[in-house]
PDB file of N, CA and C in Angstrom:
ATOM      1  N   UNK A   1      -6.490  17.361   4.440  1.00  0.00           N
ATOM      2  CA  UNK A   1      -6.306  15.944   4.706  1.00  0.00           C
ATOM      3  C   UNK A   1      -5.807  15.818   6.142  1.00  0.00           C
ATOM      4  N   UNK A   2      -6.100  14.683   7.226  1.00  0.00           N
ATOM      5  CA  UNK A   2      -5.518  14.881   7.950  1.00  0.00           C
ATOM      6  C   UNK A   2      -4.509  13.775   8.278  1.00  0.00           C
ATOM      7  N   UNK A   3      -3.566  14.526   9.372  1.00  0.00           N
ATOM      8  CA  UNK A   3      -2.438  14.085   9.778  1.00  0.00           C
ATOM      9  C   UNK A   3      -2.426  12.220   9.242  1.00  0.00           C
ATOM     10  N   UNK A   4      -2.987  11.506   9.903  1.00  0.00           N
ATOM     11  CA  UNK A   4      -3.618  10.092   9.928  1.00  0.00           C
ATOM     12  C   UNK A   4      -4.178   9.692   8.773  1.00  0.00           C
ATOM     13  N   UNK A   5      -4.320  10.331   7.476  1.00  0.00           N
ATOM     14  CA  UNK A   5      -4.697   9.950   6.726  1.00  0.00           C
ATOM     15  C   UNK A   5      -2.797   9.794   5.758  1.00  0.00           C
ATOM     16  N   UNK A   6      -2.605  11.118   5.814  1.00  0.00           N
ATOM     17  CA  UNK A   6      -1.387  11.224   5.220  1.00  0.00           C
ATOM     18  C   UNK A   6      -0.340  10.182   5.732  1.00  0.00           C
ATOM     19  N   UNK A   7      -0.292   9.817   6.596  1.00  0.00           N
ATOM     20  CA  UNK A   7       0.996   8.999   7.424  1.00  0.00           C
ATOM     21  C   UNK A   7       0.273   7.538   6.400  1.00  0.00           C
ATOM     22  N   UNK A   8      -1.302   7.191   6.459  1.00  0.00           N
ATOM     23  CA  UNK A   8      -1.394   6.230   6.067  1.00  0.00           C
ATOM     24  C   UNK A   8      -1.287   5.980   4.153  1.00  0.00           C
ATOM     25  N   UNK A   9      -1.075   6.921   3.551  1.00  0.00           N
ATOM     26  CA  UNK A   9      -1.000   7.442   1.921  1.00  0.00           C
ATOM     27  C   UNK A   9       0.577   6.867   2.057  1.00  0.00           C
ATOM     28  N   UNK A  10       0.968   7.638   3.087  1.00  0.00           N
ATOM     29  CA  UNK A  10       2.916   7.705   2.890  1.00  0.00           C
ATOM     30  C   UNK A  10       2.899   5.972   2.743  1.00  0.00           C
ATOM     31  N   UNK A  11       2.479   5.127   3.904  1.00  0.00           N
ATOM     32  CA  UNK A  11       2.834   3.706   4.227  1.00  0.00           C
ATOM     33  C   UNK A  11       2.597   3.191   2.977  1.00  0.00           C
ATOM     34  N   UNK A  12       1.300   3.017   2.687  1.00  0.00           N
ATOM     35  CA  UNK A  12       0.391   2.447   1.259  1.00  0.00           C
ATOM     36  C   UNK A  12       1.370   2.704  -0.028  1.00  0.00           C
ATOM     37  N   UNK A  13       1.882   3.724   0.162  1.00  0.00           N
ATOM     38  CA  UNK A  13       3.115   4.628  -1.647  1.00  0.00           C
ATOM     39  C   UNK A  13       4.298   2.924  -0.836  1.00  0.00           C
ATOM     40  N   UNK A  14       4.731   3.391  -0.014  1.00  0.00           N
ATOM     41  CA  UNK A  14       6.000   2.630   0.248  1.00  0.00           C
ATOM     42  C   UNK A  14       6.108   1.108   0.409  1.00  0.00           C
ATOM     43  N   UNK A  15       4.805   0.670   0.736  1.00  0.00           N
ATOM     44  CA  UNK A  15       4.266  -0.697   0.549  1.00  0.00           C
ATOM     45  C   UNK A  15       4.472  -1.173  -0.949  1.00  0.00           C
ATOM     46  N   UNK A  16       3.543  -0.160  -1.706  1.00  0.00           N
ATOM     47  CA  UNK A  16       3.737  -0.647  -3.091  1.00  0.00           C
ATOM     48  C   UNK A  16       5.467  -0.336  -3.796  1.00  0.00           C
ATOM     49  N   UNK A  17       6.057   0.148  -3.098  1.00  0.00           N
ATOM     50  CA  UNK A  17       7.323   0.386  -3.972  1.00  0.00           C
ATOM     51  C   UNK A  17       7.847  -0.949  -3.340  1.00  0.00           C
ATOM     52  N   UNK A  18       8.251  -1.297  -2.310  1.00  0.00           N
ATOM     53  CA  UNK A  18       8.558  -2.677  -1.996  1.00  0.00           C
ATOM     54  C   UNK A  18       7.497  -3.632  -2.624  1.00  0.00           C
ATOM     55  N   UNK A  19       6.598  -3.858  -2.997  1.00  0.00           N
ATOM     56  CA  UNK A  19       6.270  -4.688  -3.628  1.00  0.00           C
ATOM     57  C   UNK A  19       6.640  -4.447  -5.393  1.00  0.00           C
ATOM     58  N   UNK A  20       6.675  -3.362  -5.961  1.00  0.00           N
ATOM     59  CA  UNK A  20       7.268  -3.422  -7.116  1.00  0.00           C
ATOM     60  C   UNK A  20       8.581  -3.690  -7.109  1.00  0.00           C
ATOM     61  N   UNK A  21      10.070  -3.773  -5.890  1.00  0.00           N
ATOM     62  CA  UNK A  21      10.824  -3.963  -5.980  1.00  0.00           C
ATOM     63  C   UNK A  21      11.557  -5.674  -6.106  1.00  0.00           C
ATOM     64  N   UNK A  22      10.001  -6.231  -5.345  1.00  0.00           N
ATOM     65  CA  UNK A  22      10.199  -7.820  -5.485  1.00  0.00           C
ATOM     66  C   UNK A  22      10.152  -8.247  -6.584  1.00  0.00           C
ATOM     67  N   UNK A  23       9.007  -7.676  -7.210  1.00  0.00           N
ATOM     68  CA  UNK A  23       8.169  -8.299  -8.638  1.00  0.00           C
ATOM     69  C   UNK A  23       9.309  -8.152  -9.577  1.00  0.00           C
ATOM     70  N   UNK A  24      10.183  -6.808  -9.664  1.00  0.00           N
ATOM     71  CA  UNK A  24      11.172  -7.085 -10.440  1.00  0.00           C
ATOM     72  C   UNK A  24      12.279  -7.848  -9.805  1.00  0.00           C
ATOM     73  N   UNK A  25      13.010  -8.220  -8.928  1.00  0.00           N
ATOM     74  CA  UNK A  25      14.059  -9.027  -8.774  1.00  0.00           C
ATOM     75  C   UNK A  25      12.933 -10.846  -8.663  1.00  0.00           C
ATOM     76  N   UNK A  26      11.842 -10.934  -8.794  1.00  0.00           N
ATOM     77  CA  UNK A  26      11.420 -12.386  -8.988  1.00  0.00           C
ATOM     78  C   UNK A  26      11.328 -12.380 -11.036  1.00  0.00           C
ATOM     79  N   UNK A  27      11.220 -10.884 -11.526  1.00  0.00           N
ATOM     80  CA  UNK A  27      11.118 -11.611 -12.973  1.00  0.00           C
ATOM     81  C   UNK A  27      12.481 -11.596 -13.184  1.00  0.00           C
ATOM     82  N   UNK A  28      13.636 -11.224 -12.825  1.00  0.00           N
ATOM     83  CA  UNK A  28      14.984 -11.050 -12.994  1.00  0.00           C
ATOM     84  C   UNK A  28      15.136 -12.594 -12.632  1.00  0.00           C
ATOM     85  N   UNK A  29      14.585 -13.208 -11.218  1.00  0.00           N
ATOM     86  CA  UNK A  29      15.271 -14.599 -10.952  1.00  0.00           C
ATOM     87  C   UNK A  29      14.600 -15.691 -11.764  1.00  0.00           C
ATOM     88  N   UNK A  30      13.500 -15.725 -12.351  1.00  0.00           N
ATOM     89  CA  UNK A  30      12.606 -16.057 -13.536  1.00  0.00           C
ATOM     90  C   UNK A  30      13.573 -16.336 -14.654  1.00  0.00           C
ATOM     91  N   UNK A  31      13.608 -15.424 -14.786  1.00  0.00           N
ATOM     92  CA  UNK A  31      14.332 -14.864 -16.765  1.00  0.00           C
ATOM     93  C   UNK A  31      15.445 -16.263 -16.614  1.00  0.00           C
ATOM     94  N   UNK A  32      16.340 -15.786 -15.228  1.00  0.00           N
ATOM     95  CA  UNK A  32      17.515 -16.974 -14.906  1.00  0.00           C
ATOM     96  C   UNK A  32      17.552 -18.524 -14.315  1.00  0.00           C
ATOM     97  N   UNK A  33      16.281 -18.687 -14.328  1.00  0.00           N
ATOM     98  CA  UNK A  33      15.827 -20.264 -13.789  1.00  0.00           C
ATOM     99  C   UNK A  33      16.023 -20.392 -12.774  1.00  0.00           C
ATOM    100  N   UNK A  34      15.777 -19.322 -12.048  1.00  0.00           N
ATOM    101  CA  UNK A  34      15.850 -19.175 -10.249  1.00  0.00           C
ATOM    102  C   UNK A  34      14.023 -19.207 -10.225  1.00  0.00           C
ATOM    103  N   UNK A  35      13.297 -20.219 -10.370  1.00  0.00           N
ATOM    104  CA  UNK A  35      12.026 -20.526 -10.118  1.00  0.00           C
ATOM    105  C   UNK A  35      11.466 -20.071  -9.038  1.00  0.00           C
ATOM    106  N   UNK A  36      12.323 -21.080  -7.839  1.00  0.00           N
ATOM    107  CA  UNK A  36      12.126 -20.796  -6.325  1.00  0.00           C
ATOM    108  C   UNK A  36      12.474 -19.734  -5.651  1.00  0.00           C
ATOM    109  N   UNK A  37      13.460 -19.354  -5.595  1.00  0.00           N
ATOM    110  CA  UNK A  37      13.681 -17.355  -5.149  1.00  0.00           C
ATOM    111  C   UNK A  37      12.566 -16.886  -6.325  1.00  0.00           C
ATOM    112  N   UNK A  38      12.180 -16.673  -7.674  1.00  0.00           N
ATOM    113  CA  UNK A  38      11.130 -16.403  -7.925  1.00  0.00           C
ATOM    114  C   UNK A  38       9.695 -15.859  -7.346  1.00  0.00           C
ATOM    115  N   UNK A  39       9.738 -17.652  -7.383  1.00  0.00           N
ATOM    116  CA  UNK A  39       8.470 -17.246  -6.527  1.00  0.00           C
ATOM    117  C   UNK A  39       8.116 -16.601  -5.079  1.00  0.00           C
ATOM    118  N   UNK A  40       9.331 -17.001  -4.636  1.00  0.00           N
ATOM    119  CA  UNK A  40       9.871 -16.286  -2.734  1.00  0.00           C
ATOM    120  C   UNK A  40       9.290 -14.396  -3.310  1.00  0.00           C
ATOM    121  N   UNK A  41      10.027 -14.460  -3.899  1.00  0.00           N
ATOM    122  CA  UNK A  41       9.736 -12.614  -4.266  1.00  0.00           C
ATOM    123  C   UNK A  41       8.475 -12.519  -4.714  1.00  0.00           C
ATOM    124  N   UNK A  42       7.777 -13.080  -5.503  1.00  0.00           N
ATOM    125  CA  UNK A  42       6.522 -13.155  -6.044  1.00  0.00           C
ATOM    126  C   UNK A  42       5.515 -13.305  -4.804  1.00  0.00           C
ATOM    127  N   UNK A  43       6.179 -14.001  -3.471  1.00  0.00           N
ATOM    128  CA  UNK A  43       5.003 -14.247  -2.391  1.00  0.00           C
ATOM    129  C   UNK A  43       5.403 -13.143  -1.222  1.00  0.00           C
ATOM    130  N   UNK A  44       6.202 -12.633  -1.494  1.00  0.00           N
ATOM    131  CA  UNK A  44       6.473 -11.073  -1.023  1.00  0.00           C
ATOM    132  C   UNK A  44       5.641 -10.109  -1.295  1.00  0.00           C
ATOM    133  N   UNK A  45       6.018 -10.171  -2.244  1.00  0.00           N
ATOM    134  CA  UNK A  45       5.476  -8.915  -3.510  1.00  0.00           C
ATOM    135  C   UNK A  45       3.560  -8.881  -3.022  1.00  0.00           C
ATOM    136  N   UNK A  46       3.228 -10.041  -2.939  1.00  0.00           N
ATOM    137  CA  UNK A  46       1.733 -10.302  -2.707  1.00  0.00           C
ATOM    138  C   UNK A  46       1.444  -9.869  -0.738  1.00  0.00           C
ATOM    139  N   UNK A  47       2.455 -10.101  -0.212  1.00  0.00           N
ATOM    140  CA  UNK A  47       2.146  -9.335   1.355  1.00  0.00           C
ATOM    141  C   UNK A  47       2.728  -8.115   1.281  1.00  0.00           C
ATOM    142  N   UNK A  48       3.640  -6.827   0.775  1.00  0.00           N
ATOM    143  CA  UNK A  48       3.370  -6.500   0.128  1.00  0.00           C
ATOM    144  C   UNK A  48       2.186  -5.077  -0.313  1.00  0.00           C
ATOM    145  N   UNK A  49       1.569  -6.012  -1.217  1.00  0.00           N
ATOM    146  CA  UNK A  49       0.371  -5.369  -1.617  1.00  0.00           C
ATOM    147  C   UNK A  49      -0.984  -5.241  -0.641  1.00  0.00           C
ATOM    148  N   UNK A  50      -1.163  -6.446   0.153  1.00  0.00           N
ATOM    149  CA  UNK A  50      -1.920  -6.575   0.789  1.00  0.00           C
ATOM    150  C   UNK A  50      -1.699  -5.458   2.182  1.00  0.00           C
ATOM    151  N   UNK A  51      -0.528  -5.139   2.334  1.00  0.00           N
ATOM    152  CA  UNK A  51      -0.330  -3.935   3.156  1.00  0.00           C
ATOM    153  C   UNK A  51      -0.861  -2.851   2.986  1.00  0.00           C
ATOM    154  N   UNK A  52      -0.207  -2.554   1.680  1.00  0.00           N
ATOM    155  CA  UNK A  52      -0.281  -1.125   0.931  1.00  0.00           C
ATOM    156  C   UNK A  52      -2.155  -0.883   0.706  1.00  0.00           C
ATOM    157  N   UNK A  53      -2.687  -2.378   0.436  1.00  0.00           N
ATOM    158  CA  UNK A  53      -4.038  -2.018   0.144  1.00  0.00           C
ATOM    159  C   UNK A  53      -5.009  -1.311   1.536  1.00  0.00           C
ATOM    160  N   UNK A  54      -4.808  -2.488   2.534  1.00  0.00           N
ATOM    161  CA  UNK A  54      -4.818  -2.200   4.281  1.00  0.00           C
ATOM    162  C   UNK A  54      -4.456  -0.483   4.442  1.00  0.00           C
ATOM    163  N   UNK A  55      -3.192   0.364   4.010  1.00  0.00           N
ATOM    164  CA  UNK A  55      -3.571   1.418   4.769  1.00  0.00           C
ATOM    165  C   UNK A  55      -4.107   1.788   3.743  1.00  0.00           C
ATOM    166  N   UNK A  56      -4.235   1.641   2.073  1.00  0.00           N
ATOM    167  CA  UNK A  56      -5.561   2.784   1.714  1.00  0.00           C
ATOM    168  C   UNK A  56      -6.223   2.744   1.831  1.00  0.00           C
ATOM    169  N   UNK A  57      -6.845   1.803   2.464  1.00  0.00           N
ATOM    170  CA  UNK A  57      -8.285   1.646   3.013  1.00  0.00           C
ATOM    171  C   UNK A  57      -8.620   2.623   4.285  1.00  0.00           C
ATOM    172  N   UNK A  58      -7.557   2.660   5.111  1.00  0.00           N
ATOM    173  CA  UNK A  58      -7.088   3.559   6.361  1.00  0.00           C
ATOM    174  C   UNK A  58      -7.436   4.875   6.006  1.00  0.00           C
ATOM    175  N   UNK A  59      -6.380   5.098   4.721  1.00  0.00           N
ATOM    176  CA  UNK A  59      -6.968   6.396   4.486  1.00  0.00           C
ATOM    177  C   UNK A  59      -7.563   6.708   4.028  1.00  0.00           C
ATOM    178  N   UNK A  60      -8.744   6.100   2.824  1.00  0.00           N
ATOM    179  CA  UNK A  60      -9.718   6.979   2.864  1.00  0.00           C
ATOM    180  C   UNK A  60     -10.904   6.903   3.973  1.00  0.00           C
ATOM    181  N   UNK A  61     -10.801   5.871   5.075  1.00  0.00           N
ATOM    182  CA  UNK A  61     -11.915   6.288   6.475  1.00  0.00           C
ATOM    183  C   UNK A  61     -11.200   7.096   6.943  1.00  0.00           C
ATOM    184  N   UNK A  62     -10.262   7.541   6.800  1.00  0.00           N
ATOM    185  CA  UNK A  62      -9.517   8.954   7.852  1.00  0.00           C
ATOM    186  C   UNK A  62     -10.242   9.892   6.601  1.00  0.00           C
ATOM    187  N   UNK A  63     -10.063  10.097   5.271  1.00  0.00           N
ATOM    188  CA  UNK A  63     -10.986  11.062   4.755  1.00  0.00           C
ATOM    189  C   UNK A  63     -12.040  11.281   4.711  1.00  0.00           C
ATOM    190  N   UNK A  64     -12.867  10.315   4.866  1.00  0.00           N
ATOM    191  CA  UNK A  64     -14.461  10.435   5.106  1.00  0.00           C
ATOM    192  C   UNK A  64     -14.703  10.655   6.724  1.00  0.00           C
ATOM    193  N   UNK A  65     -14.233  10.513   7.802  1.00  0.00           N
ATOM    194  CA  UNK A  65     -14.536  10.771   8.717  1.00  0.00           C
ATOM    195  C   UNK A  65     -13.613  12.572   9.115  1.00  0.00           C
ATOM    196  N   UNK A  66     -13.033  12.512   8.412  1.00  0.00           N
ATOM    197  CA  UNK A  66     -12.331  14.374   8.565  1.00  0.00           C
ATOM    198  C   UNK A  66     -13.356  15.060   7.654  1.00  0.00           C
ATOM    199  N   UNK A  67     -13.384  14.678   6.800  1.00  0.00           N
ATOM    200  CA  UNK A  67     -14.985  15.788   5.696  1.00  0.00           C
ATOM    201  C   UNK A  67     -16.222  15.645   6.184  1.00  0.00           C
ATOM    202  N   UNK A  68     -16.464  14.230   6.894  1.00  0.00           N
ATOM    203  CA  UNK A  68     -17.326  14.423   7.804  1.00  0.00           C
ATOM    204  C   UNK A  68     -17.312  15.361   8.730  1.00  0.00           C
ATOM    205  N   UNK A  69     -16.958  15.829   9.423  1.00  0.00           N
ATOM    206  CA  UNK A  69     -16.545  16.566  10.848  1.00  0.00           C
ATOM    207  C   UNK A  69     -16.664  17.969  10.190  1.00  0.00           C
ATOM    208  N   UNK A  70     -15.768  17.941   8.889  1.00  0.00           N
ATOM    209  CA  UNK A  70     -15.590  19.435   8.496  1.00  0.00           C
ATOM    210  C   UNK A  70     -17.381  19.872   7.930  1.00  0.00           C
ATOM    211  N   UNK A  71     -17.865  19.098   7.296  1.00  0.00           N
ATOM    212  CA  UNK A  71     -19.736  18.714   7.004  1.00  0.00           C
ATOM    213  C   UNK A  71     -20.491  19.385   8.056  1.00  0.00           C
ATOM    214  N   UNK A  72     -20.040  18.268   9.182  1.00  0.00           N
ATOM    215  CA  UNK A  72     -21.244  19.050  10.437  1.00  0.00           C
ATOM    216  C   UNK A  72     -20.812  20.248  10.902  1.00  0.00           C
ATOM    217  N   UNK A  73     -19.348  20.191  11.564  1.00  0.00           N
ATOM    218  CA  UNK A  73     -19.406  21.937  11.425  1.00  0.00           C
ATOM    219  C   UNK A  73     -19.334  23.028  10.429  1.00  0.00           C
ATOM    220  N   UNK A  74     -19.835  22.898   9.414  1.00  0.00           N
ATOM    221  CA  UNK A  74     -20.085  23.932   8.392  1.00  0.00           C
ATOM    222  C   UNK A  74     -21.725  23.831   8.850  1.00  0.00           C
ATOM    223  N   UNK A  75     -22.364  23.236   8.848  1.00  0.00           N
ATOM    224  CA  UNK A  75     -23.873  23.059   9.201  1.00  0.00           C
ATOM    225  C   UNK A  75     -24.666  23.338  10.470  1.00  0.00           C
ATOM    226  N   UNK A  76     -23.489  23.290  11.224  1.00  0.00           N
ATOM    227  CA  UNK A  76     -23.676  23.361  12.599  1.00  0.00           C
ATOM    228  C   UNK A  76     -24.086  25.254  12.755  1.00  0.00           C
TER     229      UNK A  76
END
């Protein structure tokens, strides 16, 4: 795997743990009729994900373009 793929796996893991960390303190402010901080965490939680999705996307074109490379020079 390379370097650039991994840095972008690490971001994407830590994206989603901050977004699972909202989702539970918005159903915690939920449960307590905190609606509005609720949803504040709930519209977190959703940027977020949209991060975490952004670098896995990162990394798997850092994997297809490194197995690429490793492809042609095996062929080469």
């Amino acid at each position: 795997m390379s370097k650039q793929a991994a840095e972008h796996h690490h971001k994407a893991a830590e994206h989603h743990e901050h977004a699972a960390r909202h989702h539970r303190a918005a159903a915690a402010h939920h449960e307590e009729g905190n609606h509005e901080t609720a949803a504040h965490h709930a519209h977190t939680a959703q940027g977020h994900l949209h991060h975490a999705t952004h670098h896995a996307t990162e990394a798997a074109k850092h994997h297809v373009e490194h197995h690429g490379e490793k492809a042609k020079a095996a062929g080469a």
